[in-house]
C-alpha atoms as a PDB file:
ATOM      1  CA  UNK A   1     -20.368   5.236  -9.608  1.00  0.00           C
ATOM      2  CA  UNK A   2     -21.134   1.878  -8.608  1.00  0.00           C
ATOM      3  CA  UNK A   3     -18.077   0.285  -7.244  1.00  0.00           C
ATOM      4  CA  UNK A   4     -19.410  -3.645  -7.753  1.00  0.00           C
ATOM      5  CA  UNK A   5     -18.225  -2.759 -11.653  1.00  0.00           C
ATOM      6  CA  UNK A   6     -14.472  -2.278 -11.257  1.00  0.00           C
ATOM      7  CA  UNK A   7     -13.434  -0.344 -14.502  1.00  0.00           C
ATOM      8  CA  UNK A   8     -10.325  -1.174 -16.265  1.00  0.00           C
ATOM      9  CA  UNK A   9      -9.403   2.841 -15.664  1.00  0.00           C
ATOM     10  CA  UNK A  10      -9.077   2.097 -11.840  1.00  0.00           C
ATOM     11  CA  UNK A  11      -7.222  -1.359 -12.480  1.00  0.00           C
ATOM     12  CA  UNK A  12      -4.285   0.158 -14.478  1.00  0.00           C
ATOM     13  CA  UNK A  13      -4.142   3.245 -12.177  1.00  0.00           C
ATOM     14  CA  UNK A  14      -3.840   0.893  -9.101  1.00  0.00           C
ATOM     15  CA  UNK A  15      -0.841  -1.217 -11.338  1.00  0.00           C
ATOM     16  CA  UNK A  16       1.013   1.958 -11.623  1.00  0.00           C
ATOM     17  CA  UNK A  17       0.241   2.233  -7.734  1.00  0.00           C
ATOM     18  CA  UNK A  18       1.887  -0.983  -7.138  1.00  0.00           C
ATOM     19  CA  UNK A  19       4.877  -0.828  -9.842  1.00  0.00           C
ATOM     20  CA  UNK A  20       5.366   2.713  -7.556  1.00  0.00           C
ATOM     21  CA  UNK A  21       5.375   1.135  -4.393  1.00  0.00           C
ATOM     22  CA  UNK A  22       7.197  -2.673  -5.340  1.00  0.00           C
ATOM     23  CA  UNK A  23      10.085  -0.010  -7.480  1.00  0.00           C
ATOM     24  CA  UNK A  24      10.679   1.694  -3.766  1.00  0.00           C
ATOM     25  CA  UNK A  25      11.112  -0.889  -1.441  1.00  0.00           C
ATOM     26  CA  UNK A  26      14.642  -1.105  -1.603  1.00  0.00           C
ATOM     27  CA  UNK A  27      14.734   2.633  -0.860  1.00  0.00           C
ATOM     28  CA  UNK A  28      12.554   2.232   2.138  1.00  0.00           C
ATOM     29  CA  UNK A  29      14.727  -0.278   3.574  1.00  0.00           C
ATOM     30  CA  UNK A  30      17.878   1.469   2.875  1.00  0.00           C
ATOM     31  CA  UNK A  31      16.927   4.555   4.234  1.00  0.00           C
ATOM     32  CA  UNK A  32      15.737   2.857   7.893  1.00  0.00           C
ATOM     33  CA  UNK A  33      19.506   1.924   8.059  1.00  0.00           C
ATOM     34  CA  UNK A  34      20.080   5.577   8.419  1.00  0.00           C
ATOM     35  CA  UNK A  35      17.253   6.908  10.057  1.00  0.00           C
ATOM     36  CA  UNK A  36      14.732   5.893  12.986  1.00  0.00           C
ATOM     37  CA  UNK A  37      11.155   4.823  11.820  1.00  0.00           C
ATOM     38  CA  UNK A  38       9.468   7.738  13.459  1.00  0.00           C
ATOM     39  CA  UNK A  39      12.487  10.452  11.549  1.00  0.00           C
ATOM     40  CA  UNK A  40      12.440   8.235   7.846  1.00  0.00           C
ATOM     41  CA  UNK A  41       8.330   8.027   8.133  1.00  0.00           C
ATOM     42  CA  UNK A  42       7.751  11.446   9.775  1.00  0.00           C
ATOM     43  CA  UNK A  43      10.188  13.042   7.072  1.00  0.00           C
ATOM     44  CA  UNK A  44       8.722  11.099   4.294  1.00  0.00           C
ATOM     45  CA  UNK A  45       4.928  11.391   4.958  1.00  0.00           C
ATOM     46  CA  UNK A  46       5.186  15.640   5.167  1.00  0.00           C
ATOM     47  CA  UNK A  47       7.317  15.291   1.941  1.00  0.00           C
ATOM     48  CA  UNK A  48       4.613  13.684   0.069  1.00  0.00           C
ATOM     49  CA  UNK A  49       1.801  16.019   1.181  1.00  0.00           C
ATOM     50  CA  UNK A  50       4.060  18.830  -0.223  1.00  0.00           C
ATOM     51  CA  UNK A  51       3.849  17.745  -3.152  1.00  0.00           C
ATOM     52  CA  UNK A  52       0.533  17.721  -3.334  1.00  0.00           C
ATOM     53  CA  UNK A  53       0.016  21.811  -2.383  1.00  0.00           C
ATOM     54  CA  UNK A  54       0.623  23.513  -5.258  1.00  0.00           C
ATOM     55  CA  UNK A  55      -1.321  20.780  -7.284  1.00  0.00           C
ATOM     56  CA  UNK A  56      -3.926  21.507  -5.592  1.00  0.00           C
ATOM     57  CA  UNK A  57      -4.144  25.264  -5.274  1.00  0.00           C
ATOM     58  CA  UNK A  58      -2.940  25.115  -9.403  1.00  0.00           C
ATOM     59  CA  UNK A  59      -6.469  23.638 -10.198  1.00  0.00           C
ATOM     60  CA  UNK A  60      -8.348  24.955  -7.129  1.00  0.00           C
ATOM     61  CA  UNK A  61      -9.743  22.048  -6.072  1.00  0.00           C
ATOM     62  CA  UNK A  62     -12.310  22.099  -3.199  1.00  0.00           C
ATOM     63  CA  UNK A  63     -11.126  21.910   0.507  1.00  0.00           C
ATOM     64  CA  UNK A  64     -13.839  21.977   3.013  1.00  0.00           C
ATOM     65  CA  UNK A  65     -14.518  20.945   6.542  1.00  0.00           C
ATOM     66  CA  UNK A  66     -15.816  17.125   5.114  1.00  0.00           C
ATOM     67  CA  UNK A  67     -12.943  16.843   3.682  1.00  0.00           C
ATOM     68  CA  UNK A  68     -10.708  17.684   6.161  1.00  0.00           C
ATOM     69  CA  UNK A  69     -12.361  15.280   8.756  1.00  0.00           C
ATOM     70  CA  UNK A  70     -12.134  12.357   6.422  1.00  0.00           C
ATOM     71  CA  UNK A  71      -8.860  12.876   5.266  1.00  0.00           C
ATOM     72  CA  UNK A  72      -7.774  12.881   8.908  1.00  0.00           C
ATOM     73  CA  UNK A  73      -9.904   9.765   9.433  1.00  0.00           C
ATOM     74  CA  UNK A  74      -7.730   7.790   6.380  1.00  0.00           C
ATOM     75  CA  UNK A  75      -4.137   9.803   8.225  1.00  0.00           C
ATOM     76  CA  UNK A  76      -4.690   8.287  11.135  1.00  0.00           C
ATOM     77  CA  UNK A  77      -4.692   5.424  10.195  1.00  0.00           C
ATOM     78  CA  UNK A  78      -2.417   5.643   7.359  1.00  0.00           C
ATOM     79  CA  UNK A  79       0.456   7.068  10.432  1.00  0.00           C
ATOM     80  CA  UNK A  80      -0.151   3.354  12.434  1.00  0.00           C
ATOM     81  CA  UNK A  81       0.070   1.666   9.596  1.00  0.00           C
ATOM     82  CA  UNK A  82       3.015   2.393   7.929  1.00  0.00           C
ATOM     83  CA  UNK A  83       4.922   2.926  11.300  1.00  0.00           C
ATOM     84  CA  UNK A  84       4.112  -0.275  12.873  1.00  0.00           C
ATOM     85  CA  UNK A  85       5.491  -1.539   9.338  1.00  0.00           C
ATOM     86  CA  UNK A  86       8.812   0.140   9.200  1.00  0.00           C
ATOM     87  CA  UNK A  87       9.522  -1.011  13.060  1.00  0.00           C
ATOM     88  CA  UNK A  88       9.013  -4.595  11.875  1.00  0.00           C
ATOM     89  CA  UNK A  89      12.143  -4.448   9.758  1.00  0.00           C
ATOM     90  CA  UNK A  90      14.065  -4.274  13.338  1.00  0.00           C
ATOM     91  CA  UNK A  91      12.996  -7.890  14.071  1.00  0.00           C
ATOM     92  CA  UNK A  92      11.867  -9.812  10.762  1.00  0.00           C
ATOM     93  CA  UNK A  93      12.728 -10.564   7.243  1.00  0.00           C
ATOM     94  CA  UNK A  94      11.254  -8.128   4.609  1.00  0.00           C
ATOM     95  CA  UNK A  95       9.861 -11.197   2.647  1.00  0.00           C
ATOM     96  CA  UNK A  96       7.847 -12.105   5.857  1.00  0.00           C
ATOM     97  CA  UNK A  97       7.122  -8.290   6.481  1.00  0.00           C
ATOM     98  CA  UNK A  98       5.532  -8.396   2.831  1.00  0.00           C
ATOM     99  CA  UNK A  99       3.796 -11.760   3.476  1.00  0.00           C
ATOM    100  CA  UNK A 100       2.317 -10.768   6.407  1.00  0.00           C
ATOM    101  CA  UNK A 101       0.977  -6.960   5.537  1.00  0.00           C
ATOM    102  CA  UNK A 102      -0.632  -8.008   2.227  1.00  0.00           C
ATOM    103  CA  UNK A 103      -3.181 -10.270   4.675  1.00  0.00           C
ATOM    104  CA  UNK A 104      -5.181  -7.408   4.013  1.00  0.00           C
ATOM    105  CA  UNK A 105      -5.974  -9.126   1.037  1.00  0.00           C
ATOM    106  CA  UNK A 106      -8.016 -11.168   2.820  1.00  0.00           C
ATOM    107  CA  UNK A 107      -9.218  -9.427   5.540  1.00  0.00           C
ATOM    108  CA  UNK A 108     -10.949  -6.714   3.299  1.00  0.00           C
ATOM    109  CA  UNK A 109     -13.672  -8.888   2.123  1.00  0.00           C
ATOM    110  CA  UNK A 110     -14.114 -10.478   5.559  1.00  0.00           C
ATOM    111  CA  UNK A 111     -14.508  -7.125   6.626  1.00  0.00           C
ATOM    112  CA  UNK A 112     -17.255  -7.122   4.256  1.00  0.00           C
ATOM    113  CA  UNK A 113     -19.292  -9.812   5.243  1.00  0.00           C
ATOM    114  CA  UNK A 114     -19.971  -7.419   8.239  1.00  0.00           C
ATOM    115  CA  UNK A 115     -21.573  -4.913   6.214  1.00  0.00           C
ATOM    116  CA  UNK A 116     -23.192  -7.042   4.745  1.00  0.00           C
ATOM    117  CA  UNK A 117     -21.231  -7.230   1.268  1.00  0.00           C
ATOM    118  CA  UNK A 118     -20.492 -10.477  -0.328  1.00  0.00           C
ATOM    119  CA  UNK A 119     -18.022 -11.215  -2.934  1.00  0.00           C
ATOM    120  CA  UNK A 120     -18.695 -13.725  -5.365  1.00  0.00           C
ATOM    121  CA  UNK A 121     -16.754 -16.946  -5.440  1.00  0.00           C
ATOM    122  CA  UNK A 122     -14.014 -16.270  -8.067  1.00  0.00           C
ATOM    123  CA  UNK A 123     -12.829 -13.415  -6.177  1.00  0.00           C
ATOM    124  CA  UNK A 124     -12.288 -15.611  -2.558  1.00  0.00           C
ATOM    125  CA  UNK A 125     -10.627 -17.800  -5.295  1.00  0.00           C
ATOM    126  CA  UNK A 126      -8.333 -14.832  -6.769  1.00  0.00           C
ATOM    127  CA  UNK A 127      -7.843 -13.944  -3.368  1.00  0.00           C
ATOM    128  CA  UNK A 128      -6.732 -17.671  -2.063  1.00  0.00           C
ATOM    129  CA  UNK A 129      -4.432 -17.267  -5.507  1.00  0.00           C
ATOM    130  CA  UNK A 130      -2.565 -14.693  -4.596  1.00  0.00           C
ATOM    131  CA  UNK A 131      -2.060 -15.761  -1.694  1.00  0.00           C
ATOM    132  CA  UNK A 132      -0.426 -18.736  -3.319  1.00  0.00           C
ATOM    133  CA  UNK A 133       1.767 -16.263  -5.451  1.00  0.00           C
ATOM    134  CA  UNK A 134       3.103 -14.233  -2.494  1.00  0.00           C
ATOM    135  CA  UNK A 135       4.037 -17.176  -0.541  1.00  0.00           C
ATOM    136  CA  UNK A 136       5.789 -18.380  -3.581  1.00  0.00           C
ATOM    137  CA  UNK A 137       7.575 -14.433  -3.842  1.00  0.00           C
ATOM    138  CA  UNK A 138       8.339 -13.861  -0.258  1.00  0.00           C
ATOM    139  CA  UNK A 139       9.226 -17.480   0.911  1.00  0.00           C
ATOM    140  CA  UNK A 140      12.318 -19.151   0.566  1.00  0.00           C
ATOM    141  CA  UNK A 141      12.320 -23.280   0.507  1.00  0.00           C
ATOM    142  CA  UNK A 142      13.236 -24.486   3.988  1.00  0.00           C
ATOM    143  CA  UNK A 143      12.352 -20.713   5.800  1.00  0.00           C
ATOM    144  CA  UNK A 144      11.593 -20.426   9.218  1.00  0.00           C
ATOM    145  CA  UNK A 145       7.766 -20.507   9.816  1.00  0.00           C
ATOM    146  CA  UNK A 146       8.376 -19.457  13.201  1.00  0.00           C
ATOM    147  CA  UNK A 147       6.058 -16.103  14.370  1.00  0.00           C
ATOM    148  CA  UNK A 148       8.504 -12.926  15.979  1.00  0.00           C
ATOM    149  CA  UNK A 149       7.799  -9.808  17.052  1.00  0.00           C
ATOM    150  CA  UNK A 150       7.876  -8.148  13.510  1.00  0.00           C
ATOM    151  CA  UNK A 151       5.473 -10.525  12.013  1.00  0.00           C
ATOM    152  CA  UNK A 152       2.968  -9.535  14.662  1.00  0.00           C
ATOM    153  CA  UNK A 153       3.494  -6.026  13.996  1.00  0.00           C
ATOM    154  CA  UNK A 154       2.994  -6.732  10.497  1.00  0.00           C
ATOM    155  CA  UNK A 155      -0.091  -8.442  10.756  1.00  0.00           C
ATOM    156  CA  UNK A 156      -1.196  -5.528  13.203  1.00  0.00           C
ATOM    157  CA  UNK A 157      -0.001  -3.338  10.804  1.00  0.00           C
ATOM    158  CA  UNK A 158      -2.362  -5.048   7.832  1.00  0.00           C
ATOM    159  CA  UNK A 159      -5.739  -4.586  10.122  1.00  0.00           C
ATOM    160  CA  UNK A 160      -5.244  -0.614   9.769  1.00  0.00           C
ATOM    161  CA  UNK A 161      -4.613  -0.581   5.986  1.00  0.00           C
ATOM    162  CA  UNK A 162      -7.790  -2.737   6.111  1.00  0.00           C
ATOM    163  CA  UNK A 163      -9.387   0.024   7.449  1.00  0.00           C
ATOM    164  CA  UNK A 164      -7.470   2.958   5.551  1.00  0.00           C
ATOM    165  CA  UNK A 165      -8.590   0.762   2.290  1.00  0.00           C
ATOM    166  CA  UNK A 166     -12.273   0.933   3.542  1.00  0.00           C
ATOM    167  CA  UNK A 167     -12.749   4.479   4.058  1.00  0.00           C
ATOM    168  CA  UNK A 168     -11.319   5.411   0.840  1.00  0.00           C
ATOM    169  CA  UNK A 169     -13.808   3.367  -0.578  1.00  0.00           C
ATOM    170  CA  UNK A 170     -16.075   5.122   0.859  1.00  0.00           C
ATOM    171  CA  UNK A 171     -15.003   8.737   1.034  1.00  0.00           C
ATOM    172  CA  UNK A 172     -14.054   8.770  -2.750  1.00  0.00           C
ATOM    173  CA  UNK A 173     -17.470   9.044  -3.114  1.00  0.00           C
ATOM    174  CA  UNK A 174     -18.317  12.119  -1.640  1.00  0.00           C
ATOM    175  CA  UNK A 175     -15.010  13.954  -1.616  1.00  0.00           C
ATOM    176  CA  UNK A 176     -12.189  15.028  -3.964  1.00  0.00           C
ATOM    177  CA  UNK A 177      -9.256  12.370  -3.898  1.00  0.00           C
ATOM    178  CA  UNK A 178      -6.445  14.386  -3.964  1.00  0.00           C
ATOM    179  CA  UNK A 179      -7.640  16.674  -0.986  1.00  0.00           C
ATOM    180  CA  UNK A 180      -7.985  13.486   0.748  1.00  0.00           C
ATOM    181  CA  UNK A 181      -5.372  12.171  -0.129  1.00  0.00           C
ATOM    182  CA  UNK A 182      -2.662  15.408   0.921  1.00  0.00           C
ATOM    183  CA  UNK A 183      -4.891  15.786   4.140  1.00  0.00           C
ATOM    184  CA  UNK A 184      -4.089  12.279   4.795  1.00  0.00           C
ATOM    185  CA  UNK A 185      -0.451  12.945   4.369  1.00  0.00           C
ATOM    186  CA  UNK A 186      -0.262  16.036   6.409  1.00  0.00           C
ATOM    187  CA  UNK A 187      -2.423  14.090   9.672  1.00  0.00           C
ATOM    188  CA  UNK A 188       0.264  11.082   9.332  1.00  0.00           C
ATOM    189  CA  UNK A 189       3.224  13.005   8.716  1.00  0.00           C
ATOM    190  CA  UNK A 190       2.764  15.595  11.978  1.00  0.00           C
ATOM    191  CA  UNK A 191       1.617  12.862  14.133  1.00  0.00           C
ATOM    192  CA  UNK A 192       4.744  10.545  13.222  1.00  0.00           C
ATOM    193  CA  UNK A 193       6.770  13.899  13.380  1.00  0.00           C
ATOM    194  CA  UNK A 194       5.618  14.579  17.113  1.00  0.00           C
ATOM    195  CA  UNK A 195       6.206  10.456  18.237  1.00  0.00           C
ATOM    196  CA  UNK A 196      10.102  11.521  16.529  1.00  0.00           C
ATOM    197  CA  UNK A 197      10.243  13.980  19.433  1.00  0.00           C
ATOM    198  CA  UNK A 198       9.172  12.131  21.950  1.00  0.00           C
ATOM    199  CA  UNK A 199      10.795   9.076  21.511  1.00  0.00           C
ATOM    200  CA  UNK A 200      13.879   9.675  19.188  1.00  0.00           C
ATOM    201  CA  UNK A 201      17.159  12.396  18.633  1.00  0.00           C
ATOM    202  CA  UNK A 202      17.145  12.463  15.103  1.00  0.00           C
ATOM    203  CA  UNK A 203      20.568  13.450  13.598  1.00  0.00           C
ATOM    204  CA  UNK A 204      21.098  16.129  10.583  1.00  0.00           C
ATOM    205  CA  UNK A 205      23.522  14.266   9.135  1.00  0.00           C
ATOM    206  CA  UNK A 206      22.217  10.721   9.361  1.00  0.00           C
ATOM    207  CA  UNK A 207      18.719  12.306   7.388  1.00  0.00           C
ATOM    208  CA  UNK A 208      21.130  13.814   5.018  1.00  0.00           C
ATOM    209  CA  UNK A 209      22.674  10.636   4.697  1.00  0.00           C
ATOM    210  CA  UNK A 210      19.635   8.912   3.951  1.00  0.00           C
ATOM    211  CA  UNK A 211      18.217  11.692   1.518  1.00  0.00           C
ATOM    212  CA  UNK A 212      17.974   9.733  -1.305  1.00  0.00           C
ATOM    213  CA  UNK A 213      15.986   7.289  -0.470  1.00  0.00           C
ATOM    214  CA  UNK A 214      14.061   9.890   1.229  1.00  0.00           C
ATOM    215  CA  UNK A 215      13.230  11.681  -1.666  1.00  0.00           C
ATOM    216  CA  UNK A 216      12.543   8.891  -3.346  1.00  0.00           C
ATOM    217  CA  UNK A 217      10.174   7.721  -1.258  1.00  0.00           C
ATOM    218  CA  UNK A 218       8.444  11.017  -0.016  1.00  0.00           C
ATOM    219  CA  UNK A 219       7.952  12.075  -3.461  1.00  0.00           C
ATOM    220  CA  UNK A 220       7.347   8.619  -5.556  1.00  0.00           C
ATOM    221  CA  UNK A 221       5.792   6.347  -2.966  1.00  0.00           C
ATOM    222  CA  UNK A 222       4.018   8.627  -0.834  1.00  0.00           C
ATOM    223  CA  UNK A 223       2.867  11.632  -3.240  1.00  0.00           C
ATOM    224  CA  UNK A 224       2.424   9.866  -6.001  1.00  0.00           C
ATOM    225  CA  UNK A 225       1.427   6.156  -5.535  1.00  0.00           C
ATOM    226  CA  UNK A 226      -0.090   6.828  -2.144  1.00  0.00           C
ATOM    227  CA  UNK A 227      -2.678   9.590  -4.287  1.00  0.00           C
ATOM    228  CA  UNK A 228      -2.981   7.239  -7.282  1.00  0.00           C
ATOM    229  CA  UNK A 229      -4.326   4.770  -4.753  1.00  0.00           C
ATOM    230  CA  UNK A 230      -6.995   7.093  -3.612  1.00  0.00           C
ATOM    231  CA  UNK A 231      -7.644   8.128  -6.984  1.00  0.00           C
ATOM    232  CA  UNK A 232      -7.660   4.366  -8.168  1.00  0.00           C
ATOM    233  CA  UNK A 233      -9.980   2.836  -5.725  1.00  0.00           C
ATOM    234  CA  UNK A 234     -12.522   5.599  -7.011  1.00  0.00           C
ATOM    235  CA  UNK A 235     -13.073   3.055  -9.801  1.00  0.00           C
ATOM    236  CA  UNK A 236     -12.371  -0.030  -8.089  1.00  0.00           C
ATOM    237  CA  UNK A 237     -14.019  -2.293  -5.814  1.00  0.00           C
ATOM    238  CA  UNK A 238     -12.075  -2.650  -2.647  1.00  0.00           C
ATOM    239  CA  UNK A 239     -11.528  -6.482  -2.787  1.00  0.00           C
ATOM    240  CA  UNK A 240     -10.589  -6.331  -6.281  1.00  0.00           C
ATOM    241  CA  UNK A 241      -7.894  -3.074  -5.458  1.00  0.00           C
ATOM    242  CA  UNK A 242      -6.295  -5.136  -2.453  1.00  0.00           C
ATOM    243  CA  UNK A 243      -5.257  -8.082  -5.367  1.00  0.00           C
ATOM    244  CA  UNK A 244      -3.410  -5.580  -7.079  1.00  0.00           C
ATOM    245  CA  UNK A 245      -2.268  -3.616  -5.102  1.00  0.00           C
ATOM    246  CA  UNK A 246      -0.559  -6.587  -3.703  1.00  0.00           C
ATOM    247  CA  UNK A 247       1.468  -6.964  -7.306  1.00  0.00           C
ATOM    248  CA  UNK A 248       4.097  -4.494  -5.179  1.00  0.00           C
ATOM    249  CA  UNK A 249       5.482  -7.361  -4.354  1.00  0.00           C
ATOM    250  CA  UNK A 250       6.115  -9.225  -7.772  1.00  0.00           C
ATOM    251  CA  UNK A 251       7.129  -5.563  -8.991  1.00  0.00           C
ATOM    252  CA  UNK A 252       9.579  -5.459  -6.196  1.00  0.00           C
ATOM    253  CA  UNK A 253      10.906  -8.247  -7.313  1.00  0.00           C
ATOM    254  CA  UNK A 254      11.240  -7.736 -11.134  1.00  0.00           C
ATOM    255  CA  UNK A 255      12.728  -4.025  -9.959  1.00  0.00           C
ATOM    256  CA  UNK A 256      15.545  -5.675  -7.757  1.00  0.00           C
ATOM    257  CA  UNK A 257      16.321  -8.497 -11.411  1.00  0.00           C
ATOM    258  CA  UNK A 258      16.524  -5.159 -13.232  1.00  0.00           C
ATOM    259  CA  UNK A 259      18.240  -2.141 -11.477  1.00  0.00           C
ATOM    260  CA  UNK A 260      20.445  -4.952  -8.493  1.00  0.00           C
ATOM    261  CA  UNK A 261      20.777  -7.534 -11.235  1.00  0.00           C
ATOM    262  CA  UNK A 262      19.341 -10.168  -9.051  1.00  0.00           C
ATOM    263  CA  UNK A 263      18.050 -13.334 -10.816  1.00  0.00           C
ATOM    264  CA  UNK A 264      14.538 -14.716 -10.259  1.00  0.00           C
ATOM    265  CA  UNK A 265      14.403 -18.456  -8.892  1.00  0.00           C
ATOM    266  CA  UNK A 266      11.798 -20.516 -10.336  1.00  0.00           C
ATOM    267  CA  UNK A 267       9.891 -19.768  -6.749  1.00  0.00           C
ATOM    268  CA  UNK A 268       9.645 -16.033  -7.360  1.00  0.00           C
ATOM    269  CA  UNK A 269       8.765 -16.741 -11.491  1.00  0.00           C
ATOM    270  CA  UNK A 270       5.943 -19.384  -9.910  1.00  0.00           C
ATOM    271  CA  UNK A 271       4.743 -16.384  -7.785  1.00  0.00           C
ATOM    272  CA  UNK A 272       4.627 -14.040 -10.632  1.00  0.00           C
ATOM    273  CA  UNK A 273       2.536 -16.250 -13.006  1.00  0.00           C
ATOM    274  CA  UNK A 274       0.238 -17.344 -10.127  1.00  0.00           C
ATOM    275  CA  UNK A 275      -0.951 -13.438  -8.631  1.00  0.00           C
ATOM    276  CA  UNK A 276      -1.137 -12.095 -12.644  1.00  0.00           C
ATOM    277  CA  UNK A 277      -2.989 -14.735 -12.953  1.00  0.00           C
ATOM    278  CA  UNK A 278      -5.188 -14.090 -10.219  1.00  0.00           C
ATOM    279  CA  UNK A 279      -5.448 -10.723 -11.495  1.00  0.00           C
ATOM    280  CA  UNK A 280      -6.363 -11.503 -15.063  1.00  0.00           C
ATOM    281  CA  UNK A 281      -9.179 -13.955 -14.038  1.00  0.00           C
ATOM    282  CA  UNK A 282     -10.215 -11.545 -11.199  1.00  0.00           C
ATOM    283  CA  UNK A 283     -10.932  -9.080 -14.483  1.00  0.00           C
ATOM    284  CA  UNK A 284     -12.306 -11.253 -17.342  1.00  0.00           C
ATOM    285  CA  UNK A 285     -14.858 -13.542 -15.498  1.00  0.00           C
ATOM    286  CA  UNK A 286     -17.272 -10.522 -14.644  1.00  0.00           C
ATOM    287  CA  UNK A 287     -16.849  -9.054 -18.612  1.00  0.00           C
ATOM    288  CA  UNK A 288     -17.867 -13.330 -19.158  1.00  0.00           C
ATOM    289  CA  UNK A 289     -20.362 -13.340 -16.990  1.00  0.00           C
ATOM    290  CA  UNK A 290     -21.895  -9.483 -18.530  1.00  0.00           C
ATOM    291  CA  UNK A 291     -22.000 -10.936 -22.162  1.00  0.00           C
ATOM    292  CA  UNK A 292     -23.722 -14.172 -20.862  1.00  0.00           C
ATOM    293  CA  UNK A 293     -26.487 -11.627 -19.334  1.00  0.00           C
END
């Protein structure tokens, strides 16, 4: 399939990735109050390739050696990613956390210019856009603008989804997603698993303390969203799949107005309006620009 065409199919499957992901970031952060990184990630990652087995061996799906490799390729680093993310909570906000991971955003179709792929103008402008709309979502009037220690890990953190983004791009093409996607989870989860042994004593009954959010996560975020995403970027252009898979943090958002009864400043309703818009436009100019052809 050519990817320059982004199909509505992969747009809606990457929205459900993102309502997924914004709906469980309350979990994520309640559950490192419990737990270490390396414990909550380690825990979390193996939980959502478990989920994925008996999917797998149900429709006997193909698992060979290709697979395997590239799956382990997208694990690795899938395990720096989302570790050097959940140690940034220790040292900055989790609006600037947010801010600063969804650079990828931008850094995918840089990326591209390397290889020689350009993007069209309205997507850089969809891009710039929602940028505008998560600095509207994850900044407060009058915040600190000042870099720590988690925003660099953050922004560290946003170079290796880059790349994770990238090679499922590319290894969609050639190999079953949902293979990929549980061989990704098993090479992140027993890496992370073996830094929790090295480096932490995890605690029985601080993990059971945290099992909700756990659960939640393992199974939701990780097994579900995290193998939607694969599946999702199968029909969608990588640029385009970074934009919305950036709404996480407008659904995050709308989640904590519904289930912690927060309200939504104007700010946050600004930031909304400005990435769907980027989102909508990011969709209808190519079907425009098709029927002018």
């Amino acid at each position: 399939m050519n990817k320059s065409k982004t199909s509505l199919k992969g747009v809606f499957i990457l929205l459900i990735t993102a309502l997924i992901w914004g709906a469980s970031f309350v979990s994520q952060s309640v559950g490192a109050e419990s737990v270490q990184p390396f414990t909550f990630m380690g825990i979390r990652t193996l939980m959502g390739a478990m989920v994925l087995v008996p999917f797998i061996l149900i429709t006997k799906r193909t698992v060979n050696l290709k697979t395997i490799k590239k799956g382990a390729i997208m694990g690795i680093f899938l395990c720096i990613a989302t570790n050097l993310q959940q140690y940034a909570f220790y040292y900055s906000t989790a609006g600037k956390i947010a801010f600063c991971t969804a650079t990828y955003m931008f850094l995918i179709p840089v990326a591209g210019l390397f290889i020689r792929k350009k993007e069209p103008f309205v997507t850089w402008l969809c891009v710039l856009m929602g940028f505008a709309g998560l600095y509207f979502l994850c900044f407060k009037g009058g915040d600190d603008f000042s870099i720590n220690k988690g925003d660099v890990l953050s922004l560290i953190c946003a170079v290796f989804f880059t790349c994770q983004i990238l090679c499922i791009e590319k290894f969609t093409e050639e190999c079953d997603g949902v293979v990929l996607s549980c061989v990704q989870f098993f090479t992140a989860g027993i890496i992370t698993i073996i830094l929790m042994l090295i480096f932490e004593k995890p605690e029985w009954h601080a993990i059971k303390s945290a099992g909700t959010a756990l659960l939640y996560s393992g199974l939701m975020s990780c097994g579900i969203a995290y193998t939607l995403q694969v599946v999702g970027q199968k029909y969608c252009e990588a640029t385009i799949a970074s934009l919305i898979m950036c709404m996480e943090s407008v659904f995050a958002v709308i989640s904590s107005a519904i289930i912690l009864h927060e309200k939504l400043s104007g700010r946050e309703i600004t930031g909304c309006i400005i990435m769907f818009t980027a989102i909508v436009i990011s969709q209808v100019y190519p079907m425009l620009k098709n029927r002018r052809i």
